[in-house]
N, C-alpha and C. Protein backbone atom coordinates (compact mmCIF):
# COMPACT_ATOMS: atom_id res chain seq x y z
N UNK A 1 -8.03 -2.32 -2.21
CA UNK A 1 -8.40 -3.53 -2.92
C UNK A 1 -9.41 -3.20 -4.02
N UNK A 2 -10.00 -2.23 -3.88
CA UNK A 2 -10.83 -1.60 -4.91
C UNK A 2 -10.78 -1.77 -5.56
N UNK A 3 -9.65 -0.30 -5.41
CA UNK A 3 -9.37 0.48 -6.76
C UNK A 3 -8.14 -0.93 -7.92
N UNK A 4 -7.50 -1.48 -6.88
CA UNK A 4 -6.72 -2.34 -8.08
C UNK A 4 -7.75 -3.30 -8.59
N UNK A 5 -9.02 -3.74 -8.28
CA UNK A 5 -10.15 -4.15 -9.04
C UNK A 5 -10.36 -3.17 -9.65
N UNK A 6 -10.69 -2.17 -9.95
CA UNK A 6 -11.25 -1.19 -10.93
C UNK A 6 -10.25 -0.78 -11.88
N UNK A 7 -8.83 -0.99 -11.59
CA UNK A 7 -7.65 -0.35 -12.79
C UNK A 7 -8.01 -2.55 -13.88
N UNK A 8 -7.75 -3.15 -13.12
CA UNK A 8 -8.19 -4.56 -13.47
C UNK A 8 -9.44 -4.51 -14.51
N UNK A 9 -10.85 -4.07 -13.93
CA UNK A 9 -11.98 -4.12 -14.88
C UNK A 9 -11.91 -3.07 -16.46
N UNK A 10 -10.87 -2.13 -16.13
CA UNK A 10 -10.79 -1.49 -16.94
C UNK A 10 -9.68 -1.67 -17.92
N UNK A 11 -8.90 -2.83 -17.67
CA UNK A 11 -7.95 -2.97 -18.80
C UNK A 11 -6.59 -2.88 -18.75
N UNK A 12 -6.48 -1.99 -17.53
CA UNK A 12 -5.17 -1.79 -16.82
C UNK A 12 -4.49 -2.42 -15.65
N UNK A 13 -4.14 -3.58 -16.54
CA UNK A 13 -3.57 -4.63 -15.79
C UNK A 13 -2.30 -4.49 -14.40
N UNK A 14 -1.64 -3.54 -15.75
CA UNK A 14 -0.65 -3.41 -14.50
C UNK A 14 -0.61 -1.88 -13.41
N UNK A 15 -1.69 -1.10 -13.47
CA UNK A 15 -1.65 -0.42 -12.25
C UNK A 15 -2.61 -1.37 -11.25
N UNK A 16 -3.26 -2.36 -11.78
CA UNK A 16 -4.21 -3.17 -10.77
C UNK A 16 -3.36 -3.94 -9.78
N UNK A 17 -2.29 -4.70 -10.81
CA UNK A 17 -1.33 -5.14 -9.91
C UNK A 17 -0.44 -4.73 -9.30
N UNK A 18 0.22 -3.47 -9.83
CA UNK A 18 1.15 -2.34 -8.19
C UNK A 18 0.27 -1.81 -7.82
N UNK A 19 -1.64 -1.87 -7.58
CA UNK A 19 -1.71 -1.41 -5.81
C UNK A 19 -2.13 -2.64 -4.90
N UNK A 20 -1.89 -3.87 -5.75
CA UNK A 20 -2.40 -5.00 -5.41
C UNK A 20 -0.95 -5.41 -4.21
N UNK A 21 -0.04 -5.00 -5.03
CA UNK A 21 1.27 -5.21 -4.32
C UNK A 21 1.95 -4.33 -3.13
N UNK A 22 0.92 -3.52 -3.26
CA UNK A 22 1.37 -2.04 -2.65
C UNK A 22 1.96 -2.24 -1.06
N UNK A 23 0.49 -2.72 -1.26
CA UNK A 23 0.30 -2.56 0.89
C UNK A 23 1.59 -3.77 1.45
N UNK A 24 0.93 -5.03 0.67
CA UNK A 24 1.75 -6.16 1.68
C UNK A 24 3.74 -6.03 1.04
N UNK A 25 3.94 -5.54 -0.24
CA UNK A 25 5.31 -5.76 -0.62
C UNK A 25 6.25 -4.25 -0.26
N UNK A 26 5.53 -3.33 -1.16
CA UNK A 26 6.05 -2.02 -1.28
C UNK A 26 6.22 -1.43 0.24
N UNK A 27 5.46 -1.57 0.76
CA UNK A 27 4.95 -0.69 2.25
C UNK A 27 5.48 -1.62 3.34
N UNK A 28 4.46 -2.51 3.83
CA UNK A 28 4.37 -3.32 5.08
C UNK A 28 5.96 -3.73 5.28
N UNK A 29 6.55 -4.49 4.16
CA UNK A 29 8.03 -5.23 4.72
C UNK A 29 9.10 -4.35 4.99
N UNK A 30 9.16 -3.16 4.15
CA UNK A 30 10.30 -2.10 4.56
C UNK A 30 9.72 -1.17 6.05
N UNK A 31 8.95 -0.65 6.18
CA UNK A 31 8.20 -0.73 7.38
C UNK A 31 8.13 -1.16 8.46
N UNK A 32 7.82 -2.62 8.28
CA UNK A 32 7.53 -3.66 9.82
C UNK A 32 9.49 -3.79 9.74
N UNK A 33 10.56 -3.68 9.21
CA UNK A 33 12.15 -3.39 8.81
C UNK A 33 12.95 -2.26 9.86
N UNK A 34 12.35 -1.03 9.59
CA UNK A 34 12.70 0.15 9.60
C UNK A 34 11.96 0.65 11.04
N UNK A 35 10.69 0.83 11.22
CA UNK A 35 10.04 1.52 12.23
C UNK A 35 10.37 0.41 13.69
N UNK A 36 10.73 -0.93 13.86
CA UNK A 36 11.19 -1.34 15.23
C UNK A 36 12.68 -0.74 15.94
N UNK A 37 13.33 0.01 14.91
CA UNK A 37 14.62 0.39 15.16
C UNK A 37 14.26 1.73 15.88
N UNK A 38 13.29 2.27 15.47
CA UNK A 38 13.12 3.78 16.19
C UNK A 38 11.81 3.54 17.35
N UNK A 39 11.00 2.56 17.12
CA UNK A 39 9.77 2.82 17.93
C UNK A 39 10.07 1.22 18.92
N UNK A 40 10.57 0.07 18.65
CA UNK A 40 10.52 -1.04 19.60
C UNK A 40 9.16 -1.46 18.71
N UNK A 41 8.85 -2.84 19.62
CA UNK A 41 7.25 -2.97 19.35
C UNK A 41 6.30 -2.26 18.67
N UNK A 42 6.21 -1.51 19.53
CA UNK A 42 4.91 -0.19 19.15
C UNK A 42 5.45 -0.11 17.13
N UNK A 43 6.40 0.26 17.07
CA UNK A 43 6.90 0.30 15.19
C UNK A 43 6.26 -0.37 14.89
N UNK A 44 6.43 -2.53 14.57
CA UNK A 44 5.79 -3.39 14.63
C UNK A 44 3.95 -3.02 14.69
N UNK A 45 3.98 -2.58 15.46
CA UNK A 45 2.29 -2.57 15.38
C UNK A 45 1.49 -1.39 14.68
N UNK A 46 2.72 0.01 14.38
CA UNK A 46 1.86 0.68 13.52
C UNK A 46 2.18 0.57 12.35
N UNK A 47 3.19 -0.31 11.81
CA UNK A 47 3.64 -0.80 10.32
C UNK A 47 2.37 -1.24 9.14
N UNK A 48 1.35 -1.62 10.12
CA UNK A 48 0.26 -2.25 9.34
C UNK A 48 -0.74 -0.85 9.33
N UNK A 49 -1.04 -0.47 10.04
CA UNK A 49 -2.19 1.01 9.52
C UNK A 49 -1.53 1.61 8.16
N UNK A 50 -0.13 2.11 9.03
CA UNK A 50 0.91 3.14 8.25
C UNK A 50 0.74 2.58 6.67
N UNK A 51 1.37 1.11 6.33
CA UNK A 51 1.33 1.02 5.05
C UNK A 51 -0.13 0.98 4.38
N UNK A 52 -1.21 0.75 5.72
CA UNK A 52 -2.64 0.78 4.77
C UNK A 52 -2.74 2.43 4.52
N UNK A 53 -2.31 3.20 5.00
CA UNK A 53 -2.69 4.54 4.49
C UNK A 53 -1.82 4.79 3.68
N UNK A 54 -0.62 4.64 3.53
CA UNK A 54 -0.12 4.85 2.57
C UNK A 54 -0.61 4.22 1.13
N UNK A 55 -0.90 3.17 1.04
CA UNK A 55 -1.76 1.95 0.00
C UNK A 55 -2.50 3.13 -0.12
N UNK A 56 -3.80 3.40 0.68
CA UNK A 56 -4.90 4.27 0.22
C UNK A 56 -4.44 5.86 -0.10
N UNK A 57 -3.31 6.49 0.14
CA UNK A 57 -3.06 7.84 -0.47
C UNK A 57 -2.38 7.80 -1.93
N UNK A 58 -1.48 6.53 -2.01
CA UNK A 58 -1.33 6.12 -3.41
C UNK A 58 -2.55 5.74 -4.61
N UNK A 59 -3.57 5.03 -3.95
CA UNK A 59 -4.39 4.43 -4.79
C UNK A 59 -5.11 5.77 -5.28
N UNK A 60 -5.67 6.50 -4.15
CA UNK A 60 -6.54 7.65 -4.77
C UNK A 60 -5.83 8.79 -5.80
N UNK A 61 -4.33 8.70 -5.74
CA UNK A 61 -4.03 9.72 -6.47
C UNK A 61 -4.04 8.49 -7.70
N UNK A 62 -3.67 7.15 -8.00
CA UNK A 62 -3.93 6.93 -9.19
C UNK A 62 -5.19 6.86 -9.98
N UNK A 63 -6.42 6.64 -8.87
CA UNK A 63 -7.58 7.08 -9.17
C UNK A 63 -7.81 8.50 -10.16
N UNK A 64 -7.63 9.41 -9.14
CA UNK A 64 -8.07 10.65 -9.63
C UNK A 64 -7.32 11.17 -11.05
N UNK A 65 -5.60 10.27 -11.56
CA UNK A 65 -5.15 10.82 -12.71
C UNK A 65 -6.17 9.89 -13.79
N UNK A 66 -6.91 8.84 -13.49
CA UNK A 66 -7.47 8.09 -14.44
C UNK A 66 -8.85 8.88 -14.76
């Protein structure tokens, strides 16, 4: 949530808004989709860390090219 405030303060509208979108569109729905077919439940419940780390390994590499 940061960093898409900080691509935002700086002018860069639209990387603020794909990591804004990241976690809950890009990640979480194909995810909470995909991981109940192999894990049951348990999928379901690590769908939400999984896409927050993924959110945060995306954000820092767009960090660090800025």
């Amino acid at each position: 949530m940061l960093s898409s405030s900080f691509f935002t303060a700086i002018g860069k509208a639209a990387k603020g808004a794909l990591l804004a979108l990241t976690r809950q569109v890009f990640f979480l729905i194909p995810l909470i989709l995909v991981l109940p077919l192999r894990f049951g439940i348990l999928g379901v419940l690590f769908a939400g860390p999984l896409a927050d780390f993924s959110a945060f390994i995306l954000s820092i590499i767009l960090v660090t090219q800025e």
